[in-house]
Protein backbone atom coordinates (compact mmCIF):
# COMPACT_ATOMS: atom_id res chain seq x y z
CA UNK A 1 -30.38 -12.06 -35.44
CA UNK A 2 -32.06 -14.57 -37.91
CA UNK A 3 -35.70 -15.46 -37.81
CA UNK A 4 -34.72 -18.90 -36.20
CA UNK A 5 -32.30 -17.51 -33.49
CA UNK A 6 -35.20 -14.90 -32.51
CA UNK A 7 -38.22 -18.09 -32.67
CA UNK A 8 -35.80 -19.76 -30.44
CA UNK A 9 -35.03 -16.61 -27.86
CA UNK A 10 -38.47 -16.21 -27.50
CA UNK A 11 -39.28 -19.39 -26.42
CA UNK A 12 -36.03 -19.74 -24.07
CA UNK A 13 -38.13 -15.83 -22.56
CA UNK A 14 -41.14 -17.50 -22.86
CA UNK A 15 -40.47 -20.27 -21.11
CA UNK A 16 -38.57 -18.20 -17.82
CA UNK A 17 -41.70 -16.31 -17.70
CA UNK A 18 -43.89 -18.90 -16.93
CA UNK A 19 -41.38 -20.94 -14.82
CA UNK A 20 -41.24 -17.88 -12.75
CA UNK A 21 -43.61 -16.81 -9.87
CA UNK A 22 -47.35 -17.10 -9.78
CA UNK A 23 -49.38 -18.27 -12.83
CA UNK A 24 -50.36 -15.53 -15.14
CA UNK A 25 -54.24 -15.08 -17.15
CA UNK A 26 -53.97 -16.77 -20.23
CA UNK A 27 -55.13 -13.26 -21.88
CA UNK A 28 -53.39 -9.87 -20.75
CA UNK A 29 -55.91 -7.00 -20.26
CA UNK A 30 -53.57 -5.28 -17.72
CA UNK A 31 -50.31 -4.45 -16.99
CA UNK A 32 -50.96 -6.02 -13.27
CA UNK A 33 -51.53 -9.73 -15.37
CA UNK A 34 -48.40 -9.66 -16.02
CA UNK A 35 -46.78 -9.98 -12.89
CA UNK A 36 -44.69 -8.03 -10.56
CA UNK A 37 -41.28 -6.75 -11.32
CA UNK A 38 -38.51 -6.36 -8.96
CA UNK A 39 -38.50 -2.27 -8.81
CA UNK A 40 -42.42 -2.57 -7.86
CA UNK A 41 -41.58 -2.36 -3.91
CA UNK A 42 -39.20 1.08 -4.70
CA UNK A 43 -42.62 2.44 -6.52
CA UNK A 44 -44.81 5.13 -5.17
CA UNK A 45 -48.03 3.02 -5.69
CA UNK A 46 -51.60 3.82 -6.38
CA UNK A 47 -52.78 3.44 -2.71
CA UNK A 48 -50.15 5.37 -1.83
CA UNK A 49 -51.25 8.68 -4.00
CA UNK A 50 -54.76 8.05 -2.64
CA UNK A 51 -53.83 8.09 0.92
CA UNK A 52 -51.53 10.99 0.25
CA UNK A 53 -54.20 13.32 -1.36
CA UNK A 54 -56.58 12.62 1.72
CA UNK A 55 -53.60 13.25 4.32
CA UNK A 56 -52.80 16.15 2.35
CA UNK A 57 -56.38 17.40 1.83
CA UNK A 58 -56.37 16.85 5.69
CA UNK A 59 -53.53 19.32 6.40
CA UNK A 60 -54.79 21.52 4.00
CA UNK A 61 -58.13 22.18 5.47
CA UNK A 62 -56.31 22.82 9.00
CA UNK A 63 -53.95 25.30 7.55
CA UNK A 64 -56.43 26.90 5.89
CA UNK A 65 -58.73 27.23 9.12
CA UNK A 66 -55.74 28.84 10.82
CA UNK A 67 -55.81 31.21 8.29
CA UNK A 68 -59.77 32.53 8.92
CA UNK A 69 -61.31 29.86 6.70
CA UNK A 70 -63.10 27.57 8.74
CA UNK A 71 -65.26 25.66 6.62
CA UNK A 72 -62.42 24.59 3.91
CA UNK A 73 -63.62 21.66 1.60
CA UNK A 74 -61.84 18.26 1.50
CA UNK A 75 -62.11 18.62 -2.12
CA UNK A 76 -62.46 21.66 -3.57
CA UNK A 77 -63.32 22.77 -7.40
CA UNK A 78 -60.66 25.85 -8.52
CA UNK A 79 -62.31 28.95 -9.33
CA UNK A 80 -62.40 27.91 -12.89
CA UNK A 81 -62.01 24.11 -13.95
CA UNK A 82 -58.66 23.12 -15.13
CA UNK A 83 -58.69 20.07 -17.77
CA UNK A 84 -59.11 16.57 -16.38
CA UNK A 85 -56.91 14.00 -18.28
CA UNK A 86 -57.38 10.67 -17.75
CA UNK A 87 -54.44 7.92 -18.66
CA UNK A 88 -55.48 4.83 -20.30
CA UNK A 89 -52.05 3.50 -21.32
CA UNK A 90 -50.06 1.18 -19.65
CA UNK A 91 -46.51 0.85 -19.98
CA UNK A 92 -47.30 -1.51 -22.46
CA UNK A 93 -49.97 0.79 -24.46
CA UNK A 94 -52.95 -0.59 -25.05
CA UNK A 95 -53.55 -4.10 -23.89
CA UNK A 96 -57.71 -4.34 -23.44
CA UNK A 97 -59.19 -5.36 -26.60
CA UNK A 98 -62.65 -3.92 -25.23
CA UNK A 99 -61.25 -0.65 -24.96
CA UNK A 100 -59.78 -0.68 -27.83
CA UNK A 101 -62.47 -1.42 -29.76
CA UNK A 102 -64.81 0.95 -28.26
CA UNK A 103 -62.20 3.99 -27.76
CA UNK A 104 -59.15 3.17 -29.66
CA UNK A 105 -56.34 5.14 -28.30
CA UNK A 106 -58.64 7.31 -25.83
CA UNK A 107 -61.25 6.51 -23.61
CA UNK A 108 -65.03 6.94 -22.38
CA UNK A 109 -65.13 10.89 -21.88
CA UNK A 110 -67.18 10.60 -19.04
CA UNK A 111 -64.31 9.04 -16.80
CA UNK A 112 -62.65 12.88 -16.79
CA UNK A 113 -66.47 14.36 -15.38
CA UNK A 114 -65.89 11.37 -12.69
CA UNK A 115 -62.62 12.76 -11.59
CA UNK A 116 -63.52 16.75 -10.88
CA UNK A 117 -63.58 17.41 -7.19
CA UNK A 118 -66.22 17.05 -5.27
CA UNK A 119 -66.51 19.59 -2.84
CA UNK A 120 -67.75 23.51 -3.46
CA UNK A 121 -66.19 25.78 -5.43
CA UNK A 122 -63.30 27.67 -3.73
CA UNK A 123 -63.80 31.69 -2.84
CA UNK A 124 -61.55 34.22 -4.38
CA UNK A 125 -60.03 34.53 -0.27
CA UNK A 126 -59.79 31.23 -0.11
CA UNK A 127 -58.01 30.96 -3.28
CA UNK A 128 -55.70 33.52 -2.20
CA UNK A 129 -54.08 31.38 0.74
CA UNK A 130 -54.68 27.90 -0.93
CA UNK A 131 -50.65 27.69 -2.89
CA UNK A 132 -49.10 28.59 0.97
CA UNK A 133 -51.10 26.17 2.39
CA UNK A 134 -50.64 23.12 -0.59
CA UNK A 135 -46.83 23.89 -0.10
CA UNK A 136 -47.09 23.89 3.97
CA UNK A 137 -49.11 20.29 3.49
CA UNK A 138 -46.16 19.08 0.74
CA UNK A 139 -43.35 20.26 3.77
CA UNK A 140 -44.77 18.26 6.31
CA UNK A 141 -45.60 15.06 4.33
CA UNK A 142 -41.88 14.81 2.91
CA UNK A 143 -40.60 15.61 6.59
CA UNK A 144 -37.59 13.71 7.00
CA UNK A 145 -37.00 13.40 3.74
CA UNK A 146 -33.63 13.72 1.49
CA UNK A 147 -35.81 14.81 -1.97
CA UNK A 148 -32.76 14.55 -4.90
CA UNK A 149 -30.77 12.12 -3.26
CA UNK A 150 -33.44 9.48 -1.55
CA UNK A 151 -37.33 9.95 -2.76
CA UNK A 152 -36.30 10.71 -6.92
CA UNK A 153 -33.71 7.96 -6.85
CA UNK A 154 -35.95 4.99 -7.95
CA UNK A 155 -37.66 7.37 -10.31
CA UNK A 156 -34.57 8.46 -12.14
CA UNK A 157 -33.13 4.88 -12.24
CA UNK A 158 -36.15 3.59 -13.85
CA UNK A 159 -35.67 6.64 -16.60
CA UNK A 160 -32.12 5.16 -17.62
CA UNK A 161 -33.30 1.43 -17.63
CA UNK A 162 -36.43 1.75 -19.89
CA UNK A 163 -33.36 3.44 -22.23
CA UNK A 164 -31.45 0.19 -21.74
CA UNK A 165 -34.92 -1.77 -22.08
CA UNK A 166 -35.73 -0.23 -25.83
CA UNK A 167 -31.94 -1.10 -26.84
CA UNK A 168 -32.70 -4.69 -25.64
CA UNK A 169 -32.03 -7.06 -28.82
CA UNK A 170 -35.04 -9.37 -27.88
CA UNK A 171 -37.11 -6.66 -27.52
CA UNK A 172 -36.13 -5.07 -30.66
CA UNK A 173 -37.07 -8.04 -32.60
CA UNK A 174 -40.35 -8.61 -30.70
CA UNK A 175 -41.76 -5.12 -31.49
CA UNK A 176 -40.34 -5.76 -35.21
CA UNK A 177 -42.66 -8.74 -35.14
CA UNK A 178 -46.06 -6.79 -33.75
CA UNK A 179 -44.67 -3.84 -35.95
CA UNK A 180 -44.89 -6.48 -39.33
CA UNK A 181 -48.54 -7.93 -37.66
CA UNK A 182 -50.17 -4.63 -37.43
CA UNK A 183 -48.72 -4.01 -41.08
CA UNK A 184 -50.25 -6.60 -42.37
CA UNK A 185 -53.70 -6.08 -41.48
CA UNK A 186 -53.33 -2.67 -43.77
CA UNK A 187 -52.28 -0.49 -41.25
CA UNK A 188 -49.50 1.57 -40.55
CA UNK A 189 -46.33 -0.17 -39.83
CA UNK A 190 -45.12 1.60 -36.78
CA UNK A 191 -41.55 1.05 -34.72
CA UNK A 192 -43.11 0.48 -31.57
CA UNK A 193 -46.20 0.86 -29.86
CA UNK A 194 -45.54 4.23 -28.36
CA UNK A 195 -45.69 5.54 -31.85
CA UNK A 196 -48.75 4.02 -32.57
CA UNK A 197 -50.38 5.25 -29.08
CA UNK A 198 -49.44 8.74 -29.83
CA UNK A 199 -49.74 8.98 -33.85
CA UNK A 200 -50.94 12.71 -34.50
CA UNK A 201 -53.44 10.97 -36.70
CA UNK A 202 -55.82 10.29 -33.42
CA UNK A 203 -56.05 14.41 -32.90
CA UNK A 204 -56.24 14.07 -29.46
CA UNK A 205 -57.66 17.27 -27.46
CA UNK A 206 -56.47 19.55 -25.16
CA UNK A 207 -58.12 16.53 -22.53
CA UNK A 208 -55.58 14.14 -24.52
CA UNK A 209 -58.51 11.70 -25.67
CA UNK A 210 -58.85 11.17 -28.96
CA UNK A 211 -61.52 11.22 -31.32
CA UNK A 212 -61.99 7.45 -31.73
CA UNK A 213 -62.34 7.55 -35.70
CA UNK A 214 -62.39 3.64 -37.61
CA UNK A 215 -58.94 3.66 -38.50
CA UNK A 216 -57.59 4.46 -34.97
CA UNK A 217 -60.04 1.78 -33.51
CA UNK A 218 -58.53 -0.49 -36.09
CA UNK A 219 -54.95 0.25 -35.71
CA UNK A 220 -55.86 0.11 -31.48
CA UNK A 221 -57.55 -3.48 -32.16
CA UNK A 222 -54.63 -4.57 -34.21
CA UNK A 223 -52.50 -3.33 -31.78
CA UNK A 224 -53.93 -5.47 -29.12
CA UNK A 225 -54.13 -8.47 -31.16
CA UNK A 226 -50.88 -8.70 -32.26
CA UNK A 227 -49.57 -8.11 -28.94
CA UNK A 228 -51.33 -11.23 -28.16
CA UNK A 229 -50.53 -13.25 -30.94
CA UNK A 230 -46.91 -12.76 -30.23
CA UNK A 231 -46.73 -12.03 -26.64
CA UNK A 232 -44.76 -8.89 -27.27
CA UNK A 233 -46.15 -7.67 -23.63
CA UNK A 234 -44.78 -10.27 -21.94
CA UNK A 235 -41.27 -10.76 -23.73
CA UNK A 236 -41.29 -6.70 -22.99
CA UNK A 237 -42.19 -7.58 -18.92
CA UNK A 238 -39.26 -9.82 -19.17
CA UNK A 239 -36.69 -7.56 -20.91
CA UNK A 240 -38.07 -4.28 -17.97
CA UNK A 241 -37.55 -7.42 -15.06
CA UNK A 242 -34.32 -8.24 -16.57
CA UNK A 243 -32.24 -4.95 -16.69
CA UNK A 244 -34.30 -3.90 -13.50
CA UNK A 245 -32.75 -6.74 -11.06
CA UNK A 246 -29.50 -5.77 -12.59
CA UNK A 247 -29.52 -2.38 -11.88
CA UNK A 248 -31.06 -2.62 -8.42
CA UNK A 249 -27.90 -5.35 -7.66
CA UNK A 250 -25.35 -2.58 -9.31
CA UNK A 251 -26.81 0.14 -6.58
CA UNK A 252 -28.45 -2.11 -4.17
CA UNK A 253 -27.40 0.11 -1.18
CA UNK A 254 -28.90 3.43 -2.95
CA UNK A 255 -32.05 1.95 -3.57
CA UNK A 256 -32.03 0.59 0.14
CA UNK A 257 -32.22 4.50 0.99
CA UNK A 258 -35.03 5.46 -1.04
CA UNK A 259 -37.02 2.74 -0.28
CA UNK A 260 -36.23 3.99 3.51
CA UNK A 261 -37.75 7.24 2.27
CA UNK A 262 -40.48 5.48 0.86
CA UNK A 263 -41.40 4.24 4.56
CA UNK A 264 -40.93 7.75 6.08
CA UNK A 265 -43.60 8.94 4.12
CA UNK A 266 -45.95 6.38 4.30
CA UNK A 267 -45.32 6.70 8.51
CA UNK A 268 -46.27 10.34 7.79
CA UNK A 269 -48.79 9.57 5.98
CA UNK A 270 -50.19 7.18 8.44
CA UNK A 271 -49.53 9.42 11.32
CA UNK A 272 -51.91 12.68 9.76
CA UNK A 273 -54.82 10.26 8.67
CA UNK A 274 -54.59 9.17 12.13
CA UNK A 275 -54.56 12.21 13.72
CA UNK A 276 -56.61 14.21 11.74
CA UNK A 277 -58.67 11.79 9.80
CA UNK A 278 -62.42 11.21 10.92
């Protein structure tokens, strides 16, 4: 495609972006700025995980009591601490320019001390019975449930259209634009911004942060800012919304289903906070 016949796609995107749905923050810090896309209702969502750990947590400690430990934490610490990661990417890498000035491609290490449990330490007994009862608590939640056929549908669709996204033409040329931008400011000239998000360069630890030297805080502010300058993030929303409504039109009826299996579990769900919730 020539320079001209990419200015001119972009503003043709561009301009169906903000013709469509509600108005957007003139600056994108988040990946929620940008909008919803059409597979966001098939999604497992944030609230969703947190209710599901407490429901689970829930079941858990009742299992567990049946089995001779009464006083079972809500949140217990393992016998030894595994590794807390904590993700700070967005399906758009980085897109904070705060962040990425302060913690290039990693973040504030004391967000992984926030996320340790909170309860006591689990007993060696305890410990013992805690996998039967985990997988007792995963039964009952997915009750009702077709696993490979329903609740991994939406997930292994959106595997095969972020394939079809990167092959996207537009998209293509809009990363070849940030990938000149960040060039330019001496830096390396990546593909994408997945390879600058997970250079080796940034030695990231067993935690996955990264050890926030000058040049990655550079390369993560150059990042952001050509992003900006060139609205790669939201020509890239456009190209995911795109082939997403295609594909959910192509196999409307089998997204229908897992989206029905979506419910069931949130019912579930609903149905053990209720019950055993306090």
């Amino acid at each position: 495609m020539t320079s001209r016949g990419w200015r001119l796609s972009a503003v043709v995107v561009l301009a169906a972006i903000c013709a469509a749905g509600p108005e957007r923050p003139e600056v994108i810090r988040t990946a929620s700025d940008l909008g919803p896309l059409p597979a966001d209702r098939y999604d497992y969502t944030p609230q969703d995980y947190q209710r599901s750990q407490r429901a689970s947590a829930l079941l858990i400690r009742q299992c567990m009591a049946e089995r001779g430990h009464p006083d079972f934490p809500l949140d217990p610490r393992y016998p030894g601490d595994p590794v807390v990661a904590t993700a700070v990417s967005t399906d758009y890498g980085v897109l904070d320019l705060a962040t990425a000035r302060r913690w290039g491609y990693g973040w504030d290490p004391e967000k992984s001390l926030n996320l340790r449990p909170k309860g006591r330490r689990m007993t060696n007994a305890e410990y013992a019975d805690f996998p039967a009862c985990s997988a007792e608590a995963s039964r009952r939640l997915m009750r009702g449930i077709d696993l490979k056929r329903d609740w991994l549908y939406a997930s292994t669709r959106a595997i095969e259209v972020d394939k079809a996204v990167k092959r996207d033409p537009r998209l293509r040329a809009a990363w070849d634009v940030w990938s000149r931008c960040v060039a330019e400011q001496g830096l390396t000239r990546y593909p994408d911004p997945f390879a600058a998000y997970t250079d080796t360069a940034w030695k990231r630890d067993s935690d996955g942060n990264t050890r926030h030297t000058q040049r990655e805080r550079a390369t993560a502010v150059a990042d952001v800012t050509c992003k900006r300058r060139h609205h790669t993030a939201e020509l890239w929303h456009a190209a995911r919304a795109q082939k997403q409504a295609v594909d959910i039109t192509r196999h409307r009826n089998r997204y229908a289903a897992g989206l029905q299996a979506l419910r069931t579990y949130r019912a579930t769900i609903a149905e053990v906070l209720r019950k055993l919730g306090h």
